[in-house]
N, C-alpha and C. Protein backbone atom coordinates (compact mmCIF):
# COMPACT_ATOMS: atom_id res chain seq x y z
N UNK A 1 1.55 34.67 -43.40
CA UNK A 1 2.38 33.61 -42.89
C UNK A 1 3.25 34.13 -41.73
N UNK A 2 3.55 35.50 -41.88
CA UNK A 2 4.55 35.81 -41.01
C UNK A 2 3.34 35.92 -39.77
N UNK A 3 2.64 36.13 -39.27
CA UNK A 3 1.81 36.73 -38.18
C UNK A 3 1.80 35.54 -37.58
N UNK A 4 1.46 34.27 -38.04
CA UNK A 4 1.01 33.06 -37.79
C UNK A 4 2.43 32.49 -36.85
N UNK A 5 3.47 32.71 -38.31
CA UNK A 5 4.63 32.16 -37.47
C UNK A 5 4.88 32.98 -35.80
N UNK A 6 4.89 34.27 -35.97
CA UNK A 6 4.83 35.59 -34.59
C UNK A 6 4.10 34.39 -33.80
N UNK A 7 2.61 34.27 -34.04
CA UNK A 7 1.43 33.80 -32.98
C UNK A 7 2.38 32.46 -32.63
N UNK A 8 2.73 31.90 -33.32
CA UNK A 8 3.43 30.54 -32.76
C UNK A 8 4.64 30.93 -31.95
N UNK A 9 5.40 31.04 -32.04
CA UNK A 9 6.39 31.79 -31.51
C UNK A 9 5.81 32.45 -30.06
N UNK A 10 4.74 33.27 -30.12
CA UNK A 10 4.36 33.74 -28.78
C UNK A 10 3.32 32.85 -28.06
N UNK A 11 3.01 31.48 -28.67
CA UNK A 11 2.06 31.02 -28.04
C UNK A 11 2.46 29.56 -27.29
N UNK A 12 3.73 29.35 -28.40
CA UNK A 12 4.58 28.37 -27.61
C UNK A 12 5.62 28.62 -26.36
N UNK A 13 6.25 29.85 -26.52
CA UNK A 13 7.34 30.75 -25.52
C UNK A 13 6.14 30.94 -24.29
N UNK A 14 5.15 31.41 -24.40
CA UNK A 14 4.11 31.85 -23.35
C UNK A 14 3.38 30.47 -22.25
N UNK A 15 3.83 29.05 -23.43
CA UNK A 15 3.13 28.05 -22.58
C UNK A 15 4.59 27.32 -21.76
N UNK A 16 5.81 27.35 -22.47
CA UNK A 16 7.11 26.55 -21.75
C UNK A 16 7.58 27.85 -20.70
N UNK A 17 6.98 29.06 -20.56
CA UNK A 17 7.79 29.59 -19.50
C UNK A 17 6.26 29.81 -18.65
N UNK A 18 5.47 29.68 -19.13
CA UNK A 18 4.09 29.60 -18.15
C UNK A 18 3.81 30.81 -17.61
N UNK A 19 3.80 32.13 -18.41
CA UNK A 19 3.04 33.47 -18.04
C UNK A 19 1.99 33.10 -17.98
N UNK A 20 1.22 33.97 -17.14
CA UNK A 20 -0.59 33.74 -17.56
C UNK A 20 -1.19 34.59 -18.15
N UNK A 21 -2.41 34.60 -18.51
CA UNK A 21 -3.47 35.38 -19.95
C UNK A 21 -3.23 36.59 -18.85
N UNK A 22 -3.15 37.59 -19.98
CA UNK A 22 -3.46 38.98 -19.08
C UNK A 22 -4.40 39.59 -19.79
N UNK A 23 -5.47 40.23 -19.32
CA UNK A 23 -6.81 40.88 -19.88
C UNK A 23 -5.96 42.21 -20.12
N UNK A 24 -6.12 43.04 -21.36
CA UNK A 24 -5.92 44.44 -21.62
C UNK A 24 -7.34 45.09 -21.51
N UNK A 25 -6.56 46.01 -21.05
CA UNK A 25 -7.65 47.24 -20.47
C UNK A 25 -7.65 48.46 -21.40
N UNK A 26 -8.18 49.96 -21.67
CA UNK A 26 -8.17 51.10 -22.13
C UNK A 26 -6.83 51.22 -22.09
N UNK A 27 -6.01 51.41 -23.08
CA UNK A 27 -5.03 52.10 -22.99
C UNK A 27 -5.00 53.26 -22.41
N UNK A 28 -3.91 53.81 -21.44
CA UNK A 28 -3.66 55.22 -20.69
C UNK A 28 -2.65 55.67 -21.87
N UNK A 29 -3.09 57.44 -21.64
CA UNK A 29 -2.75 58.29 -22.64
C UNK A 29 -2.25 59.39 -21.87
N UNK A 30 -0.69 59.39 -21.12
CA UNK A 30 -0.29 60.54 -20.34
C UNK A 30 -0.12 61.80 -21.03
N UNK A 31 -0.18 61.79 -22.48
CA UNK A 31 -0.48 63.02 -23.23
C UNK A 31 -1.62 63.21 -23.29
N UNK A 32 -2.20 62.48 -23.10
CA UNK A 32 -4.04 63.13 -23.28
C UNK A 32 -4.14 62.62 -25.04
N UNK A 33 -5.75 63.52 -25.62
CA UNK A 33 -5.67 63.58 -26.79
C UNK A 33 -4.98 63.94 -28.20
N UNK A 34 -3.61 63.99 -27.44
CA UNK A 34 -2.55 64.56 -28.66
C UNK A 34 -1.62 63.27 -28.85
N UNK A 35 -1.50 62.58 -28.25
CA UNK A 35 -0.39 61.69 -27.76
C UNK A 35 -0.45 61.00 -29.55
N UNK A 36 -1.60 60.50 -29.79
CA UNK A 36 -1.74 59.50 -31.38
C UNK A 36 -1.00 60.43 -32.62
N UNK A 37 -0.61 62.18 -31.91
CA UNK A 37 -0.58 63.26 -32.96
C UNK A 37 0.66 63.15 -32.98
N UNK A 38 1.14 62.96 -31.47
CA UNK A 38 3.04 63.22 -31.86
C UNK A 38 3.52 61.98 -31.84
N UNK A 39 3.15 60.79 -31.75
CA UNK A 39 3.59 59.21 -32.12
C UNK A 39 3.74 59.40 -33.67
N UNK A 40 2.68 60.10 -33.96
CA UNK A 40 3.24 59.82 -35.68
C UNK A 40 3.80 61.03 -36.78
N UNK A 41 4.09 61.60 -35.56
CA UNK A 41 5.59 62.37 -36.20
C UNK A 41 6.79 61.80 -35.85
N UNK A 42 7.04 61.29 -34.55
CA UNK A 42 7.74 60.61 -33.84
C UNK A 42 8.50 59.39 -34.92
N UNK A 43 7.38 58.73 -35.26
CA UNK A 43 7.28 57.67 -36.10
C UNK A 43 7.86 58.19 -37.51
N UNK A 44 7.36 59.03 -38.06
CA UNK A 44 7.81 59.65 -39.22
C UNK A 44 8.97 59.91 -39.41
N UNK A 45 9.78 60.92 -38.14
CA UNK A 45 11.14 60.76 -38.04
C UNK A 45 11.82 59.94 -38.04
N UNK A 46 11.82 58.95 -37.06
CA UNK A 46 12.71 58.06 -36.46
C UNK A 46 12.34 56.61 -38.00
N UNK A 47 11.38 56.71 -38.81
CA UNK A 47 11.28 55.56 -40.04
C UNK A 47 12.27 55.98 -40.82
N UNK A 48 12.70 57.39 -40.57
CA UNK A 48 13.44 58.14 -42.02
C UNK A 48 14.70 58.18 -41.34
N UNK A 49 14.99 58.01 -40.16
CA UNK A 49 16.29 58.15 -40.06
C UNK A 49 16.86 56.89 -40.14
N UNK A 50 16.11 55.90 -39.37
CA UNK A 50 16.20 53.96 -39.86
C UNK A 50 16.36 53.58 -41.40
N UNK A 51 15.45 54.10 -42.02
CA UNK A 51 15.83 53.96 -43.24
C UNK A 51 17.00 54.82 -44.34
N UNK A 52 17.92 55.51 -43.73
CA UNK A 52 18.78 56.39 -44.26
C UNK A 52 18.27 57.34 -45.19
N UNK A 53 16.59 57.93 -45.39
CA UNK A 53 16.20 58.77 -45.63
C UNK A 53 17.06 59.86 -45.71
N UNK A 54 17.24 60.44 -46.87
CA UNK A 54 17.64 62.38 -47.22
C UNK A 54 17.22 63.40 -46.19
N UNK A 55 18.12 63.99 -45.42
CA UNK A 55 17.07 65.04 -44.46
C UNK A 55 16.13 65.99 -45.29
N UNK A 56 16.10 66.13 -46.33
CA UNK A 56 15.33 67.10 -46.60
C UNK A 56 14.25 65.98 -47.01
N UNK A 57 13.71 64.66 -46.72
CA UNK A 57 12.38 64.05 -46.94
C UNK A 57 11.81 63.54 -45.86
N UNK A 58 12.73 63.97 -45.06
CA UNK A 58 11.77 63.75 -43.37
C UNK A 58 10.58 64.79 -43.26
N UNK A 59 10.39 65.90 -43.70
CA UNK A 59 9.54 66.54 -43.26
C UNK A 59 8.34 66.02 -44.62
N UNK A 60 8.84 65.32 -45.96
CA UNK A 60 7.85 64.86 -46.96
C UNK A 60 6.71 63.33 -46.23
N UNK A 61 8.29 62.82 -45.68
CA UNK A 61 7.69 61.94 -45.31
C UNK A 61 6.99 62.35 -43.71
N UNK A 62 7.05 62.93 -42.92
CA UNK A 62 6.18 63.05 -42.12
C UNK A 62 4.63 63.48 -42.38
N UNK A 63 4.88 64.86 -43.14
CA UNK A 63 3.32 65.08 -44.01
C UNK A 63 2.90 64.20 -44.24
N UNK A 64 3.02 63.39 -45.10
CA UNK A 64 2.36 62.35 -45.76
C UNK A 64 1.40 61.55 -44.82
N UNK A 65 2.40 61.09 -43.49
CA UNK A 65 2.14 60.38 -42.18
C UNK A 65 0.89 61.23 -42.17
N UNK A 66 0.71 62.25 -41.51
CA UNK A 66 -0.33 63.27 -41.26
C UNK A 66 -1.21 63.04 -42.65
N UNK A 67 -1.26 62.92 -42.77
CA UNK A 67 -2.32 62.98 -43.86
C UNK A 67 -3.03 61.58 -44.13
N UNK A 68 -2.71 60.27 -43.97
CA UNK A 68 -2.92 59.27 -43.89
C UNK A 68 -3.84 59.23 -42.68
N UNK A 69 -3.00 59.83 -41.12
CA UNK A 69 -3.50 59.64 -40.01
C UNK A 69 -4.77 60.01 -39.89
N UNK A 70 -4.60 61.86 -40.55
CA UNK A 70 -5.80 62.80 -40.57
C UNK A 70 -7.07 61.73 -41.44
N UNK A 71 -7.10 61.61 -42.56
CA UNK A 71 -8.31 60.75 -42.54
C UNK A 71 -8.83 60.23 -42.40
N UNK A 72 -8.25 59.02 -41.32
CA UNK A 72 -8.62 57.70 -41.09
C UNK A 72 -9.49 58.54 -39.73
N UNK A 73 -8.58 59.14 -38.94
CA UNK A 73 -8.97 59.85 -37.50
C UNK A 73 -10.66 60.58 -38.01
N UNK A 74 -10.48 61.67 -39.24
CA UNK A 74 -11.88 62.61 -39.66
C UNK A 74 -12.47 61.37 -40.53
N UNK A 75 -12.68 60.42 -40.84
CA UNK A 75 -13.48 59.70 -41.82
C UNK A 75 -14.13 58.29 -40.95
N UNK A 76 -13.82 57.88 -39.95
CA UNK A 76 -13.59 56.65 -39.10
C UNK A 76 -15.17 56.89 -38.36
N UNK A 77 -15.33 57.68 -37.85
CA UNK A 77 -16.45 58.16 -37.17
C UNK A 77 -18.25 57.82 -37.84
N UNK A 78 -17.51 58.37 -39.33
CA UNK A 78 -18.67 58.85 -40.45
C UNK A 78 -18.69 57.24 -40.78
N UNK A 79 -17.85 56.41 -41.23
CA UNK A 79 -18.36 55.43 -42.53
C UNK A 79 -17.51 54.00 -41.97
N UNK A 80 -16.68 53.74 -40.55
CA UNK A 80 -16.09 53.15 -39.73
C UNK A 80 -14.70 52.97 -40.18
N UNK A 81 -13.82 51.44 -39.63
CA UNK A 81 -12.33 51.86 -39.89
C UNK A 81 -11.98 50.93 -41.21
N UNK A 82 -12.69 50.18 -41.71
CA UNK A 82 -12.42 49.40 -42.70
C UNK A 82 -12.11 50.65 -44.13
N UNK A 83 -13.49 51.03 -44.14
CA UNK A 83 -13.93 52.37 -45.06
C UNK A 83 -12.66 53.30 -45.06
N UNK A 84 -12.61 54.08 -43.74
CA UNK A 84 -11.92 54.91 -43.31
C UNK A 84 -10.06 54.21 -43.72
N UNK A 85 -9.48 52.88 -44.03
CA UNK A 85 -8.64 53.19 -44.42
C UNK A 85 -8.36 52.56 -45.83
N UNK A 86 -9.41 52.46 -45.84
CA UNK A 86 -9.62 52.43 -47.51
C UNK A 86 -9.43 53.97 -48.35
N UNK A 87 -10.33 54.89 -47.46
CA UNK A 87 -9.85 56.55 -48.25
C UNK A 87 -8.63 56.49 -47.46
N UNK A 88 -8.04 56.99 -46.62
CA UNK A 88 -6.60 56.82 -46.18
C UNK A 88 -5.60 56.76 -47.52
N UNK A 89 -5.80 55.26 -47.71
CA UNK A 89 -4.44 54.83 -48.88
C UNK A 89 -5.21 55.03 -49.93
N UNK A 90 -6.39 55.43 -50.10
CA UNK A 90 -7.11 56.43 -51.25
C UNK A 90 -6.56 57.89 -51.26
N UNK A 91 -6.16 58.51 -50.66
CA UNK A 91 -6.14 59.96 -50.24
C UNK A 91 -3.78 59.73 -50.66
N UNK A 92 -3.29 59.04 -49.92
CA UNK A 92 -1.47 58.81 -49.74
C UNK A 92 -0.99 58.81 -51.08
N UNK A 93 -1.56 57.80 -51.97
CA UNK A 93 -1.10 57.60 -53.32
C UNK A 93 -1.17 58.66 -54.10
N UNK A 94 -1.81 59.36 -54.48
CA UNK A 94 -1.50 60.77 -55.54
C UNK A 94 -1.35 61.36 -54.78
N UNK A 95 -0.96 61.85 -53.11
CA UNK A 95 -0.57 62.90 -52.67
C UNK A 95 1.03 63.05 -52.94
N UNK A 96 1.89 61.32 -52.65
CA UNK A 96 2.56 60.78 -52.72
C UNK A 96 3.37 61.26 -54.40
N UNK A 97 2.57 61.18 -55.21
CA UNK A 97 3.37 61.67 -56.63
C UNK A 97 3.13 62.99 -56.69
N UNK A 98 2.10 64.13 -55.87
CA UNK A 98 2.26 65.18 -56.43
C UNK A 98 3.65 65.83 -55.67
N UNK A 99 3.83 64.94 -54.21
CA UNK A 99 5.19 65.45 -53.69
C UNK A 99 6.64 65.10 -54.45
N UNK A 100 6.51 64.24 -55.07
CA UNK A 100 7.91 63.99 -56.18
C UNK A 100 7.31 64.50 -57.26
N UNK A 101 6.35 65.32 -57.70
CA UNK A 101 6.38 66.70 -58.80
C UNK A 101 6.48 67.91 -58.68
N UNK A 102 6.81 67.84 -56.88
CA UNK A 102 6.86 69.18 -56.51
C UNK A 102 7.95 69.72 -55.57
N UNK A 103 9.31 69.03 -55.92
CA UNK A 103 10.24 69.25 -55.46
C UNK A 103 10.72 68.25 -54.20
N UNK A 104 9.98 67.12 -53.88
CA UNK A 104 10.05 66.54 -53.25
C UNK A 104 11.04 65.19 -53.12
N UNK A 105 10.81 63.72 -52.77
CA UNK A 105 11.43 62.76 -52.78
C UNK A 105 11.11 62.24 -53.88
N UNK A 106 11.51 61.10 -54.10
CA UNK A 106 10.67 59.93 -55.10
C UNK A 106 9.28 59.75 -54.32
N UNK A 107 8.34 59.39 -55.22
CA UNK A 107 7.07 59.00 -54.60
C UNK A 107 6.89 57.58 -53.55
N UNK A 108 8.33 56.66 -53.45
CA UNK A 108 7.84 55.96 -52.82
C UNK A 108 8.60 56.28 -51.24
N UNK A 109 9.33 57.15 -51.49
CA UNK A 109 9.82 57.58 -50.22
C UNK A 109 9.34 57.90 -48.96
N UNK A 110 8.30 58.64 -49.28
CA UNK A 110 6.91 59.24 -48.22
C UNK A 110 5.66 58.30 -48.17
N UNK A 111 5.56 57.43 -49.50
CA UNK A 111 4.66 56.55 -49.60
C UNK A 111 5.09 55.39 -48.73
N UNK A 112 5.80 54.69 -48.58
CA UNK A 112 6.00 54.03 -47.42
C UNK A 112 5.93 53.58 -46.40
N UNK A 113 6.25 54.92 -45.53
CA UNK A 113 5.79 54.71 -44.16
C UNK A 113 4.40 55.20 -44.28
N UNK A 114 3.66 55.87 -44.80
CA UNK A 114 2.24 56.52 -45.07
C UNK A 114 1.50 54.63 -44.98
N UNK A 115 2.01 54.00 -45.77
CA UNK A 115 2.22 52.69 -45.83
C UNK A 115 1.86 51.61 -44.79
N UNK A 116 3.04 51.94 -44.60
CA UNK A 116 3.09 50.62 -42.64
C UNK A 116 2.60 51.41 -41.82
N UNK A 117 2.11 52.44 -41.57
CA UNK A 117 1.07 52.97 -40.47
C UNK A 117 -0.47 53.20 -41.17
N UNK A 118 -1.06 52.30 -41.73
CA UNK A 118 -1.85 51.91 -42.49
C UNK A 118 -2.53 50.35 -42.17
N UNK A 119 -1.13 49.88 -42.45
CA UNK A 119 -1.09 48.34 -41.82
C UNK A 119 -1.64 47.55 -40.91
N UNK A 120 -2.78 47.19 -40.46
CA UNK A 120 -3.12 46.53 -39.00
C UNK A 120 -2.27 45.29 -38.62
N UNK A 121 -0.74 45.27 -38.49
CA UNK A 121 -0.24 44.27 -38.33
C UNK A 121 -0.46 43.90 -37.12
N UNK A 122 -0.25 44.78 -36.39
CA UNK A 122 -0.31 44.56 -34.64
C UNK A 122 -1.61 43.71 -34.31
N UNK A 123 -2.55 44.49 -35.04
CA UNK A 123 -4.21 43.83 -34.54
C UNK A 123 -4.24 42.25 -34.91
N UNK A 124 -3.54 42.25 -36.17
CA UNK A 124 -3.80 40.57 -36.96
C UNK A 124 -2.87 39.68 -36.22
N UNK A 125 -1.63 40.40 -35.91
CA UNK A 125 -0.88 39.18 -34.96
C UNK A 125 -2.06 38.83 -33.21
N UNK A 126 -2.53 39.98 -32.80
CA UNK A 126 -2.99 39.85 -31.79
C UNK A 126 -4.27 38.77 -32.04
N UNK A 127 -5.23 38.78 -32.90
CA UNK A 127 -6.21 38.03 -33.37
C UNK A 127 -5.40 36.96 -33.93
N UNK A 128 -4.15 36.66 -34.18
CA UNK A 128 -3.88 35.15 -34.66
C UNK A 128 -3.61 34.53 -33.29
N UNK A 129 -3.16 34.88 -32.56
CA UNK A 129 -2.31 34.96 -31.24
C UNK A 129 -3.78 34.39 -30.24
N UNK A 130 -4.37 35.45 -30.39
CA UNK A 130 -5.58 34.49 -29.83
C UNK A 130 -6.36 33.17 -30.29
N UNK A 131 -6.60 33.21 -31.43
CA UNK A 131 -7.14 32.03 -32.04
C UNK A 131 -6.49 31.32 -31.93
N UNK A 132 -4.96 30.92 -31.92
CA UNK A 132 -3.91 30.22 -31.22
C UNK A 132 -4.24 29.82 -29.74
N UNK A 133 -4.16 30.31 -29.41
CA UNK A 133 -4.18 29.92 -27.65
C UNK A 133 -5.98 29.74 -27.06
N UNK A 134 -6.71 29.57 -28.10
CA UNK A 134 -7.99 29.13 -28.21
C UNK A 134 -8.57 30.17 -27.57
N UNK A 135 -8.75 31.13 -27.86
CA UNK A 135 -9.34 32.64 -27.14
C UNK A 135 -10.59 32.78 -28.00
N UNK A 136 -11.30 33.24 -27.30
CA UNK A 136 -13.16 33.62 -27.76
C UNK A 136 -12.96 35.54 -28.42
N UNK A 137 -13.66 35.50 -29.64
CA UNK A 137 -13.58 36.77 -30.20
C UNK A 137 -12.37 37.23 -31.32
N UNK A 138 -11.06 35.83 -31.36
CA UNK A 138 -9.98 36.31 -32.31
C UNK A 138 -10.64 36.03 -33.78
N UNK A 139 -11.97 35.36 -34.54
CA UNK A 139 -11.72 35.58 -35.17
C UNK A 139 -12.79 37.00 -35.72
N UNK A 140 -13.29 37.19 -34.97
CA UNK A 140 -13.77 38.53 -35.51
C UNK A 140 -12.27 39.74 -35.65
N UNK A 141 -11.38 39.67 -34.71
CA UNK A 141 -9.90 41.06 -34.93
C UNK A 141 -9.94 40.16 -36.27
N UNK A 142 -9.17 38.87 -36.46
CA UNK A 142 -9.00 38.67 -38.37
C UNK A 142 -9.12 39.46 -39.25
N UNK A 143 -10.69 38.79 -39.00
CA UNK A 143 -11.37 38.99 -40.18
C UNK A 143 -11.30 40.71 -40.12
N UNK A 144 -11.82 41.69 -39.37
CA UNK A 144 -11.33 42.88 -39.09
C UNK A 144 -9.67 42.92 -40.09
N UNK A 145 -8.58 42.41 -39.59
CA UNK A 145 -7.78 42.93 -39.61
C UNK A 145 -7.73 42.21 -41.48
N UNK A 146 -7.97 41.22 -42.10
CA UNK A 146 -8.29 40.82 -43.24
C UNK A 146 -9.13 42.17 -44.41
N UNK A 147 -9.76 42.08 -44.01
CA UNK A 147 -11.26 43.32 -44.62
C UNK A 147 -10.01 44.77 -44.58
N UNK A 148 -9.52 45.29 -43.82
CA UNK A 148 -8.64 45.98 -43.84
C UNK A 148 -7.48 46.16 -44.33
N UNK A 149 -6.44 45.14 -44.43
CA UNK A 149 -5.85 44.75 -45.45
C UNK A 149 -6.46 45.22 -46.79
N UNK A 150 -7.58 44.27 -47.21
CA UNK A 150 -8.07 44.56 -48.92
C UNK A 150 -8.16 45.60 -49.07
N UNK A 151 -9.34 46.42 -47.99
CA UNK A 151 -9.13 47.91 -48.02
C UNK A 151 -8.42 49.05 -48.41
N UNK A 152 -6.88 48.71 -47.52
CA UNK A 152 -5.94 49.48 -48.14
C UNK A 152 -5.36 49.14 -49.19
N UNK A 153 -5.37 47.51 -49.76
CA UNK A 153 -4.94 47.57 -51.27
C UNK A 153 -5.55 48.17 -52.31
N UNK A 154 -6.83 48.08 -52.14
CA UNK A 154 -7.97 48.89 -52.87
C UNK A 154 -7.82 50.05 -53.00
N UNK A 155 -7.46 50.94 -51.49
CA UNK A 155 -7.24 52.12 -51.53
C UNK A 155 -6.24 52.74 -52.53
N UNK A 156 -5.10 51.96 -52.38
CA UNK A 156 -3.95 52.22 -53.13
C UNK A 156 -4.03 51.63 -54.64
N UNK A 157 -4.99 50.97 -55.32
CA UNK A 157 -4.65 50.51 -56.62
C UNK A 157 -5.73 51.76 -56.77
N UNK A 158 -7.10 51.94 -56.38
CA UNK A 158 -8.12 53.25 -56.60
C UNK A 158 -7.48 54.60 -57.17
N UNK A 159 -6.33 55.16 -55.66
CA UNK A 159 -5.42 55.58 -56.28
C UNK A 159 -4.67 56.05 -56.94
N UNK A 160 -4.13 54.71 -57.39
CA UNK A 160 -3.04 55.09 -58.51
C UNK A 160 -3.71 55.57 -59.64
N UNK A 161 -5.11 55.29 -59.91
CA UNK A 161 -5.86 55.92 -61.16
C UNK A 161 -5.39 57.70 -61.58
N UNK A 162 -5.72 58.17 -60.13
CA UNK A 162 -5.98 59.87 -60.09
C UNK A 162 -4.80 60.52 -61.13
N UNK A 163 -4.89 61.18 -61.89
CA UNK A 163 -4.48 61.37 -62.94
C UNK A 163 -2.97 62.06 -62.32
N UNK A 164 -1.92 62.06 -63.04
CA UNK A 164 -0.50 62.28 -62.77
C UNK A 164 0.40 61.17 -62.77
N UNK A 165 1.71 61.49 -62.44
CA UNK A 165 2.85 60.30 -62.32
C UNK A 165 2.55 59.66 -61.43
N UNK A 166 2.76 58.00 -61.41
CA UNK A 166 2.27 56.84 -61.02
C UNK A 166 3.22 56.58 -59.85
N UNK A 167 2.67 56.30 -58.55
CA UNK A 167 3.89 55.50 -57.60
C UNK A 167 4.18 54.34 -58.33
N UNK A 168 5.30 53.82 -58.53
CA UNK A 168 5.62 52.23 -59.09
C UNK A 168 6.23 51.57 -58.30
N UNK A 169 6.27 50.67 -57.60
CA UNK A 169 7.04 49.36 -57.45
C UNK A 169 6.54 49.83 -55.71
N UNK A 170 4.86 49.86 -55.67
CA UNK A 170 4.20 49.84 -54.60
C UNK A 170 4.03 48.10 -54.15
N UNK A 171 4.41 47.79 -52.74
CA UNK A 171 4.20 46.36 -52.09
C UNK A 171 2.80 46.80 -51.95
N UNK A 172 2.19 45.37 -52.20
CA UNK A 172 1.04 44.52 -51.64
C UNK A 172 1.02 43.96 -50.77
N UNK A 173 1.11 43.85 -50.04
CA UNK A 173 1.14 43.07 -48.84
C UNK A 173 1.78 41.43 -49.05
């Protein structure tokens, strides 16, 4: 509901001030191939300091980040990105409790942002956003960004099976 409301919001603001469609191109990467590496440390930090995070779980919760990222990045190739973040939030959730058995935060501390950078929110607002403004191809991002969604719920209820203390009071989307 919320994406929909976003797409409205940007599809009505975009027609009363009368921008026009702009085609996106390759994203430029002035870091080169590292740039996706330090966004999500970047990210890791700056979620934990927004969220009044403990300094000593910025570096839990950044790992975690890395480790989410790392599979989707090594698994994406082999079995694509639906798959790929399905192990992702397959892989976060018991990494997530063995770090609050091992001197770490609570498990949902690091689980979190491991979490919303998981998320294809960006892609699903962009595919509502188009199907809104009658654009050719939004509903294949959707459904993409749909299939992905389940994915990572899957990933994360799969999961919670792996034997040890349980993340609890994990959002679903």
């Amino acid at each position: 509901m919320q994406l929909i409301l976003l797409a409205l919001g940007i599809v009505a603001a975009s027609t009363l001030v009368g921008i026009p469609a702009v085609e996106l191109g390759p994203a430029q990467q002035p870091l080169g191939a590292i740039a996706p590496w330090v966004a999500v440390g970047v990210f890791g930090i700056t979620i934990g300091i927004h969220q009044n995070a403990a300094p000593y779980a910025l570096p839990w919760i950044t790992a975690l980040l890395y480790v989410a990222y790392s599979v989707q990045v090594l698994t994406e190739p082999l079995v694509g990105a639906v798959i790929s973040a399905f192990l992702a939030a397959l892989a976060i959730t018991p990494v997530a409790a063995y770090i609050a058995r091992h001197g770490g935060p609570a498990a949902i501390v690091p689980f979190l942002p491991a979490f919303w950078l998981l998320v294809p929110g960006a892609l699903g607002l962009v595919g509502v956003t188009t199907l809104l403004d009658a654009g050719t191809g939004s509903l294949n991002t959707i459904l993409a960004t749909l299939s992905t969604m389940v994915a990572v719920a899957l990933g994360i209820l799969a999961g919670s099976i792996v034997p040890g203390r349980r993340v609890t009071a994990l959002p679903i989307f």
